[in-house]
Protein backbone atom coordinates (compact mmCIF):
# COMPACT_ATOMS: atom_id res chain seq x y z
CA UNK A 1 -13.96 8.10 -2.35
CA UNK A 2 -12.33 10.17 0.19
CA UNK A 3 -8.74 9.14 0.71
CA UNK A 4 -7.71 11.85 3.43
CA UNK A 5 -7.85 9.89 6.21
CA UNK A 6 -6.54 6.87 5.06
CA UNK A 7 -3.40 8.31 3.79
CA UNK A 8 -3.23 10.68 7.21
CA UNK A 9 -3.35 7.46 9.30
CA UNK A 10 -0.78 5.70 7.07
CA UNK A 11 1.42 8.87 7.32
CA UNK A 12 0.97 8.78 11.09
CA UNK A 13 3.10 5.07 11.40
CA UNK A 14 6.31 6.08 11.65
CA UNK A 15 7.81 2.81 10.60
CA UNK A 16 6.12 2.93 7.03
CA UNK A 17 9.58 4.85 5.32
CA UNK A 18 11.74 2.35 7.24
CA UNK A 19 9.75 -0.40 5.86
CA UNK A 20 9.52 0.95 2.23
CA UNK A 21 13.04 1.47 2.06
CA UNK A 22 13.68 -1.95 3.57
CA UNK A 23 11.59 -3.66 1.23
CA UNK A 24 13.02 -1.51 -1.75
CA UNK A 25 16.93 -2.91 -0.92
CA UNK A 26 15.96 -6.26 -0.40
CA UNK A 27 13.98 -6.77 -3.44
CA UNK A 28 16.04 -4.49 -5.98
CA UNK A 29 13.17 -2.57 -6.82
CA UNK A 30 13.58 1.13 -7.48
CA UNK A 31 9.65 2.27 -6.13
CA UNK A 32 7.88 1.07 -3.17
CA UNK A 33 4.38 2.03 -2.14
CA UNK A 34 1.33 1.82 0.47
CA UNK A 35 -1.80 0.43 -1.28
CA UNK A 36 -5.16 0.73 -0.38
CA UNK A 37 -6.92 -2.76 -1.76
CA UNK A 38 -10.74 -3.56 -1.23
CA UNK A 39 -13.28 -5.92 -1.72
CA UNK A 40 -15.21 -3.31 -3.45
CA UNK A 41 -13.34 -2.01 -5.98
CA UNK A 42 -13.60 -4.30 -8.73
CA UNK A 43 -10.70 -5.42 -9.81
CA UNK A 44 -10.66 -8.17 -12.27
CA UNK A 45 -7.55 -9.78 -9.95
CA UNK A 46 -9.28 -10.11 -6.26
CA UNK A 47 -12.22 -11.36 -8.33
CA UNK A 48 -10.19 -14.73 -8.88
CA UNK A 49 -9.21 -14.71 -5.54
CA UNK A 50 -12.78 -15.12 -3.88
């Protein structure tokens, strides 16, 4: 899979640190992060949830 231009578009929002940082204060967690979820990929988890 070629990630390039899904992380260049996400790096192109300039809201996306202001949210992450948001999101890290209000929920006490020390790491925040942009995730790229499918209905291809597999995962045991978004299985259940079909």
């Amino acid at each position: 899979m070629n990630y390039d231009s899904d992380i260049t578009k996400v790096s192109g929002i300039a809201a996306v640190p202001t949210i992450l940082d948001v999101v890290s204060r209000v929920t006490g967690m020390g790491f925040t992060a942009v995730a790229r979820v499918t209905e291809t990929d597999g995962s045991p988890a978004l299985r259940e949830m079909n």
